[in-house]
Protein backbone atom coordinates (compact mmCIF):
# COMPACT_ATOMS: atom_id res chain seq x y z
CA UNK A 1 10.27 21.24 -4.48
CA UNK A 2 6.75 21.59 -5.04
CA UNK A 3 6.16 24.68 -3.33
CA UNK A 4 8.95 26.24 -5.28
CA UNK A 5 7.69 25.34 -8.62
CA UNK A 6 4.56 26.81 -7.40
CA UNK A 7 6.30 29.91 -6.41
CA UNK A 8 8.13 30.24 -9.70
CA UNK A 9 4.58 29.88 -11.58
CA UNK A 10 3.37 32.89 -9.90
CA UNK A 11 6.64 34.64 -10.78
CA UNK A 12 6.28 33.74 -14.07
CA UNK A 13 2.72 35.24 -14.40
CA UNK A 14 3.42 38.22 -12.73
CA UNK A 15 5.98 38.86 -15.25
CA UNK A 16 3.78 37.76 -18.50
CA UNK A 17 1.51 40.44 -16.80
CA UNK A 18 4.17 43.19 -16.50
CA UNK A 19 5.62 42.64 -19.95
CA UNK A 20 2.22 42.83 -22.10
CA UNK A 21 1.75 46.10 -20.09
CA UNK A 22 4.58 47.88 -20.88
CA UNK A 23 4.26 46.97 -24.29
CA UNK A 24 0.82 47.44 -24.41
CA UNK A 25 1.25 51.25 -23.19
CA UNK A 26 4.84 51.31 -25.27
CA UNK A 27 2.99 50.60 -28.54
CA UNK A 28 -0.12 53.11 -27.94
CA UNK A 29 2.22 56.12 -27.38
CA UNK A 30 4.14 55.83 -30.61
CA UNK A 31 1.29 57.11 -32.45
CA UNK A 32 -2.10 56.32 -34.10
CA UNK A 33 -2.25 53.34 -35.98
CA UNK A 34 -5.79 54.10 -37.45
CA UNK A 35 -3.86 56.97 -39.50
CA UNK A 36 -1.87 54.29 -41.16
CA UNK A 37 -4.58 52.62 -41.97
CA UNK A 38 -6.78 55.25 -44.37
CA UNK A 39 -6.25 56.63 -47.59
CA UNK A 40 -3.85 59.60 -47.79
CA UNK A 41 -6.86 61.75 -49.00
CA UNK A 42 -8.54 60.32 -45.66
CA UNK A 43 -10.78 63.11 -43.77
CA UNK A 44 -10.80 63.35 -39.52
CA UNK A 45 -13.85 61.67 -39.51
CA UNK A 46 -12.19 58.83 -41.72
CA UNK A 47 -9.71 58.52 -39.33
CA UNK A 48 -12.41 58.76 -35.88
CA UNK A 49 -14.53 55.93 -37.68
CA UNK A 50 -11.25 53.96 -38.62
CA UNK A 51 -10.45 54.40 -35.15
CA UNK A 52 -14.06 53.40 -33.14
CA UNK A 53 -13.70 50.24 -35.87
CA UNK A 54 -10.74 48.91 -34.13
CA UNK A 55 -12.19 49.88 -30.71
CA UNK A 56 -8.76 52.16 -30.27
CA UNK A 57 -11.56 55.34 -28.75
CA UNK A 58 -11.98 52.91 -25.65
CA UNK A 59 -10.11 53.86 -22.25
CA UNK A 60 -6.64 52.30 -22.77
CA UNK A 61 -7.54 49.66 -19.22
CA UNK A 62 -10.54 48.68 -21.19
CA UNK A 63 -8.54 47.75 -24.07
CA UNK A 64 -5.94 46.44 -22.52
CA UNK A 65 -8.36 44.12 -20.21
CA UNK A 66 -10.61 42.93 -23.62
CA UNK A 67 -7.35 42.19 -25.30
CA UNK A 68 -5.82 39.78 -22.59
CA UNK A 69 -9.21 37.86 -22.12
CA UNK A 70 -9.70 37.70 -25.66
CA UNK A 71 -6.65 37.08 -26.85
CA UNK A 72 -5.95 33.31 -25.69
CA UNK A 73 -9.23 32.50 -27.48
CA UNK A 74 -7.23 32.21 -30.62
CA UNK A 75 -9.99 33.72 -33.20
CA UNK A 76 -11.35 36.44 -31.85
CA UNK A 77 -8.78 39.40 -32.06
CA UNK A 78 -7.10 39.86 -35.47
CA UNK A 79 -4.44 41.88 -36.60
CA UNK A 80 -5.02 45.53 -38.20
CA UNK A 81 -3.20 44.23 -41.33
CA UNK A 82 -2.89 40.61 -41.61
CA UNK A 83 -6.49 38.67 -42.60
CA UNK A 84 -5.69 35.57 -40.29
CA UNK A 85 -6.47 35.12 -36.52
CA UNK A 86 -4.05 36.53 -34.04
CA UNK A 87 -3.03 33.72 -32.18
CA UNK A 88 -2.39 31.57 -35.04
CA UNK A 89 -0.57 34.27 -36.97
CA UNK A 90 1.72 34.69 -34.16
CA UNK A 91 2.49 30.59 -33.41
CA UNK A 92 2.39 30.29 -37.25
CA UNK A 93 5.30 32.29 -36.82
CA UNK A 94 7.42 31.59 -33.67
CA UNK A 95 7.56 27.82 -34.79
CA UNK A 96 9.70 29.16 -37.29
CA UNK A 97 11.93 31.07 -34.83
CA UNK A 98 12.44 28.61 -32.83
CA UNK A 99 13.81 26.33 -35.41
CA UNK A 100 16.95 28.57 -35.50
CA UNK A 101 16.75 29.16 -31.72
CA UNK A 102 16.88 25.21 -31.63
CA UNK A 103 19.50 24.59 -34.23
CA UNK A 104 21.47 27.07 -33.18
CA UNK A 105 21.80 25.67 -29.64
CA UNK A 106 22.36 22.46 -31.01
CA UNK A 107 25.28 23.41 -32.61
CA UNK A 108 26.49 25.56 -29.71
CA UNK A 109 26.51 22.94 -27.47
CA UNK A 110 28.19 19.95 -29.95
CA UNK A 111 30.66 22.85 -30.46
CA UNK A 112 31.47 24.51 -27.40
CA UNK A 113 31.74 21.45 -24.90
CA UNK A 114 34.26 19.74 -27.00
CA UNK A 115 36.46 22.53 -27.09
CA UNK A 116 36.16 23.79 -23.75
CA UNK A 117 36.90 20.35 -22.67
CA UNK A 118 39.83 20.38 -24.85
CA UNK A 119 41.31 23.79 -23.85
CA UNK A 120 40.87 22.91 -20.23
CA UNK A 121 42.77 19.96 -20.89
CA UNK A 122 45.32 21.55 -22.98
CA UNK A 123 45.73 25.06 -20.22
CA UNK A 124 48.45 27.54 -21.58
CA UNK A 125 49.04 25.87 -24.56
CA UNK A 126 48.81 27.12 -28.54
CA UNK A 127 45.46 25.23 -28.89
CA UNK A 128 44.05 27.07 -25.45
CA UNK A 129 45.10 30.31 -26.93
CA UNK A 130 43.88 29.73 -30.41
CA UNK A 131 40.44 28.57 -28.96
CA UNK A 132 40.51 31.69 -26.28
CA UNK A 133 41.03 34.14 -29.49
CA UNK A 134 38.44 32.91 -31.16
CA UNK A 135 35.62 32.50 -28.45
CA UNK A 136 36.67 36.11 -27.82
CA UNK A 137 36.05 36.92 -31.46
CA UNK A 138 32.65 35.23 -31.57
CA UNK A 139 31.54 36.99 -27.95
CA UNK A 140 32.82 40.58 -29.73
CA UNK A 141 31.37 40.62 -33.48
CA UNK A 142 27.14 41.92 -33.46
CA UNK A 143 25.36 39.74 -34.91
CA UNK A 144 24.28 41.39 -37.37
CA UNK A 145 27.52 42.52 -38.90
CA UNK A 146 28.17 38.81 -38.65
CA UNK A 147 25.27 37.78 -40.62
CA UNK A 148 25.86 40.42 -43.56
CA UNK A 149 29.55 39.05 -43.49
CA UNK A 150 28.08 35.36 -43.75
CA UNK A 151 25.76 36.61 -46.56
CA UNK A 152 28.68 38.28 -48.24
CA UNK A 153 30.77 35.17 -48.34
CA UNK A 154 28.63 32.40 -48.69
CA UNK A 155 25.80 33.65 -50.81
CA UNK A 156 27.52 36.48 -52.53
CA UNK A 157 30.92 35.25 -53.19
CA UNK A 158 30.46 31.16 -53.15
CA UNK A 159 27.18 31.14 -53.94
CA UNK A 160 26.70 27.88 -52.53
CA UNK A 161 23.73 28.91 -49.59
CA UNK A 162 20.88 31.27 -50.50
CA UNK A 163 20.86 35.08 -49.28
CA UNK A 164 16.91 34.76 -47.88
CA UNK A 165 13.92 32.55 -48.17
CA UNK A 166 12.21 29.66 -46.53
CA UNK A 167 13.89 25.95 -46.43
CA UNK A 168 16.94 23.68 -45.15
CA UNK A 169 19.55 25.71 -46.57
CA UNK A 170 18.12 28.93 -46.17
CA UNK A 171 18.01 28.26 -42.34
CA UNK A 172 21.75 27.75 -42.48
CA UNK A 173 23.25 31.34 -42.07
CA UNK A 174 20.38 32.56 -39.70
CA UNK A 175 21.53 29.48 -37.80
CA UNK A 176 25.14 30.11 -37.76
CA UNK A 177 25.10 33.78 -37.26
CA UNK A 178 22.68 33.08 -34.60
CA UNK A 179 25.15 30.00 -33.05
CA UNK A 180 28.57 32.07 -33.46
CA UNK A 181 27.71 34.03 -30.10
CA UNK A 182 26.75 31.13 -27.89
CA UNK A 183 29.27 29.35 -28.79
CA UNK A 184 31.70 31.77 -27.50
CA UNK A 185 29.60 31.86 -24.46
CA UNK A 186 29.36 28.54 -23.49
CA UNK A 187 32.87 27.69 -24.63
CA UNK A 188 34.87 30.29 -22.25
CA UNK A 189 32.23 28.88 -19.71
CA UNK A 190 32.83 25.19 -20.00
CA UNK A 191 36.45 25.90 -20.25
CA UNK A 192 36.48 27.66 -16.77
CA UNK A 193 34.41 25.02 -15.11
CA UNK A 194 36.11 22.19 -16.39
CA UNK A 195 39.51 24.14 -14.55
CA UNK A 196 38.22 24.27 -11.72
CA UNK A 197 36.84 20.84 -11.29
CA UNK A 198 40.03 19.50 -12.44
CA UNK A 199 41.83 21.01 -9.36
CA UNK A 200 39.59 19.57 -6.92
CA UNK A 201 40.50 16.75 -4.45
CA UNK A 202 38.28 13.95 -5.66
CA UNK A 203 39.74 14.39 -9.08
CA UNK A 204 42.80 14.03 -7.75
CA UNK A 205 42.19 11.27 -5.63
CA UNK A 206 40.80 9.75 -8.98
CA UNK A 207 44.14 9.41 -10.59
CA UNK A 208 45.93 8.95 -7.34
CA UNK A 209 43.94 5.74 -7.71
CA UNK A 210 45.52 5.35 -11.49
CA UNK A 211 42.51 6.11 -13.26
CA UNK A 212 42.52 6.62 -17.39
CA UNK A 213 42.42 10.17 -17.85
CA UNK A 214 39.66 9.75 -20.22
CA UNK A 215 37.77 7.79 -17.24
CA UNK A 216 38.50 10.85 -14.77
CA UNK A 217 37.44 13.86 -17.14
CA UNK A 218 34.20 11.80 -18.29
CA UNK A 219 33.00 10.49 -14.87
CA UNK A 220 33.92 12.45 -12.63
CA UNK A 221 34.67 16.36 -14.07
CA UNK A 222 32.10 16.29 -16.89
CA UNK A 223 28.78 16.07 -15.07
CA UNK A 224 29.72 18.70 -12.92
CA UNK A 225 31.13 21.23 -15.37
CA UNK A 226 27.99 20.54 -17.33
CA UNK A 227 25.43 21.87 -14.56
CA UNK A 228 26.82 25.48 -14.84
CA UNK A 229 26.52 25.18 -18.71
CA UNK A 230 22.70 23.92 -18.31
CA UNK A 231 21.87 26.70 -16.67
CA UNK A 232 23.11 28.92 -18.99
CA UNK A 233 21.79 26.92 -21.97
CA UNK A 234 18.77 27.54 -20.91
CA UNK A 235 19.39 31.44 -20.83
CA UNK A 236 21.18 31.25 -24.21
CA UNK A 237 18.30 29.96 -25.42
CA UNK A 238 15.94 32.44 -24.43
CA UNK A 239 18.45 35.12 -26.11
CA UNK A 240 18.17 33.26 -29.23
CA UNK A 241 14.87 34.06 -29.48
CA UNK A 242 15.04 37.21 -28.56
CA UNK A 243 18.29 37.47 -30.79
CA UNK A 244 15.95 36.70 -33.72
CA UNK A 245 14.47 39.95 -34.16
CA UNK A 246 17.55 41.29 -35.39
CA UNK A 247 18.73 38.29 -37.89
CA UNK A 248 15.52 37.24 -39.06
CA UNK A 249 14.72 40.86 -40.87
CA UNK A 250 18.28 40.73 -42.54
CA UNK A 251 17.76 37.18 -43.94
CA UNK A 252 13.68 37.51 -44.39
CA UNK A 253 13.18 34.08 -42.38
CA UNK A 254 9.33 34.19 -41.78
CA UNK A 255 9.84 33.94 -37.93
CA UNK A 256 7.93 35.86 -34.99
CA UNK A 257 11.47 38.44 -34.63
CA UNK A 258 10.75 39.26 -38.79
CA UNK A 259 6.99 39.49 -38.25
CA UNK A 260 7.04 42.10 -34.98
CA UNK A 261 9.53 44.01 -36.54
CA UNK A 262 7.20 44.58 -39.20
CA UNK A 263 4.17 44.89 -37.21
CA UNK A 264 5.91 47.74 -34.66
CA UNK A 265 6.82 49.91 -37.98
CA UNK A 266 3.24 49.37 -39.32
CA UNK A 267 2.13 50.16 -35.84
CA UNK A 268 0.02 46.78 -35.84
CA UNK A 269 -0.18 46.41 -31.76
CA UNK A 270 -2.05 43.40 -31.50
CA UNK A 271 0.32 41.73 -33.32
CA UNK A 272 3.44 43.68 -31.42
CA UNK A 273 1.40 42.83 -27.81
CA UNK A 274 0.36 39.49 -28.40
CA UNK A 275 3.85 38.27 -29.82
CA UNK A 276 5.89 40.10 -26.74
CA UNK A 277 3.57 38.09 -24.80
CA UNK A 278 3.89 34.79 -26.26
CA UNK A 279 7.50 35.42 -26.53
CA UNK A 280 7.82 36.00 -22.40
CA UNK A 281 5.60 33.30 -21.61
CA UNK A 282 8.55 30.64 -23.57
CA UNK A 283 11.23 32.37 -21.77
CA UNK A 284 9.76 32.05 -18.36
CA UNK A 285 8.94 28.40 -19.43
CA UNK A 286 12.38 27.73 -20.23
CA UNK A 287 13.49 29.02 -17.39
CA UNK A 288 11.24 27.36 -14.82
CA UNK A 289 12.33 24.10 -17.37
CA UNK A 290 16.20 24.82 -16.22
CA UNK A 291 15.46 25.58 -12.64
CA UNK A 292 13.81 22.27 -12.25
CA UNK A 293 16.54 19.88 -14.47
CA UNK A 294 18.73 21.92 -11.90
CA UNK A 295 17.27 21.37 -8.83
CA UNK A 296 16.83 17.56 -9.92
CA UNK A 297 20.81 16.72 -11.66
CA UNK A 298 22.57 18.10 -8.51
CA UNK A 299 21.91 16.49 -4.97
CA UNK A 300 23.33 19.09 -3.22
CA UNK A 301 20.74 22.00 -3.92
CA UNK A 302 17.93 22.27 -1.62
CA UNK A 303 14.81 24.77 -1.80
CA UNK A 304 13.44 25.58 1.16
């Protein structure tokens, strides 16, 4: 077990490494940031000295090399826009994001489980199909046609939750919008695993032995249907926060999705590098998290 957590490390690095390149060269070929920067009225040489001030006339391996040593060292490379230190603008942010990434999964999984449970239970039946319909409804709708709609009704309509802004309730629609998707996911998923574990012989055997039904679906179907659904919690989560960069703009929640969308149209690539960077380094965390709870919650899986 060991050596595979070792192995996954170096997996994970070699992919931190990958991403920040390719954004990295992504963001310097979409155009010259020091021209955002000056004055309309701004001369060549305005633009050359704007330019050698934010060390963008180096060769693009020496920038890239300066940026990923410096980077980590949390004060030293700042944004071409925003006064504060890089690293801490970009944390300052993501702790934000992954409030809704959390909430949202939170509700996901006190949503989804129940029901899938419950349509397993109940196969072929008006509730199965009613649940079906909808999971298929929450799995088709983008999400952000499903946050305007959420906006429209709630905020517009009711007025009860606020369209944008910072707080409890305006992390309610960003949540749900966010939750409306996984839930679908995990639901359908549950649902099938719960099916199949229900058919096989040692379930069986448990009623044979006049079991409670309650007693057979919670000791011996649940744990098992549940290690299909970790893994792919983990992987919902990681498209959560990926997910944010398209809700967070619509409902201006202050996250790292609202602040890199902002950053790639003001062509602000520290801030677009550094954030893709912090943002794989959390998804190859969470990942390496749910290959180890994997490894650990089912006897049967061995690494060599």
């Amino acid at each position: 077990m060991n050596r595979y957590i070792v192995q996954r490390v170096f997996q994970a690095l070699i992919t931190i490494i990958v991403v920040s390149i390719v954004v990295f060269l992504s963001v310097q070929i979409s155009g010259d940031p020091a021209a955002l920067l000056v004055p309309e009225d701004a001369t060549v040489d305005d633009i050359e000295e704007m330019r050698h001030r934010l060390g963008l006339d180096r060769p693009l391996h020496v920038q890239y090399w300066l940026f990923m040593r410096d980077f980590w060292r949390g004060d030293i490379i700042r944004s071409f826009r925003y006064p504060d230190p890089l690293l801490p603008l970009i944390l300052g942010a993501l702790r934000y994001t992954l409030i809704l990434a959390a909430g949202a999964l939170l509700i996901s999984i006190f949503v989804a489980i129940p029901l899938g449970t419950l349509a397993a239970l109940k196969r072929d039946s008006g509730v199965d199909v009613a649940i079906r319909v909808v999971a298929v409804f929450g799995q088709s709708m983008p999400s952000f046609w499903v946050a305007m709609l959420l906006m429209l009704f709630f905020a517009v309509r009711l007025q009860i939750l606020p369209v944008s802004g910072l707080g409890v309730k305006n992390a309610v629609l960003p949540i749900v919008t966010l939750a409306i998707f996984q839930v679908a996911v995990l639901l359908r998923l549950f649902r099938s695993e719960m099916l199949e574990i229900l058919h096989q012989d040692y379930v069986r055997t448990a009623r044979a032995k006049g079991l409670k039904e309650k007693v057979v679906v919670m000791r011996h179907a649940f744990k098992n249907a549940a290690l299909p659904v970790l893994t792919m919690a983990g992987l919902l989560l990681t498209g959560l926060i990926l997910g944010a960069v398209v809700v967070e703009p619509i409902f201006a929640w202050p996250g790292l999705g609202h602040l890199m969308v902002k950053s790639v149209f003001a062509r602000d690539y520290p801030v677009v590098v550094g954030g893709a960077i912090v943002a794989a380094v959390l998804v190859t965390l969470v990942n390496l998290v749910v290959d180890i709870l994997y490894g650990y919650l089912d006897p049967r899986i061995r690494v060599n």
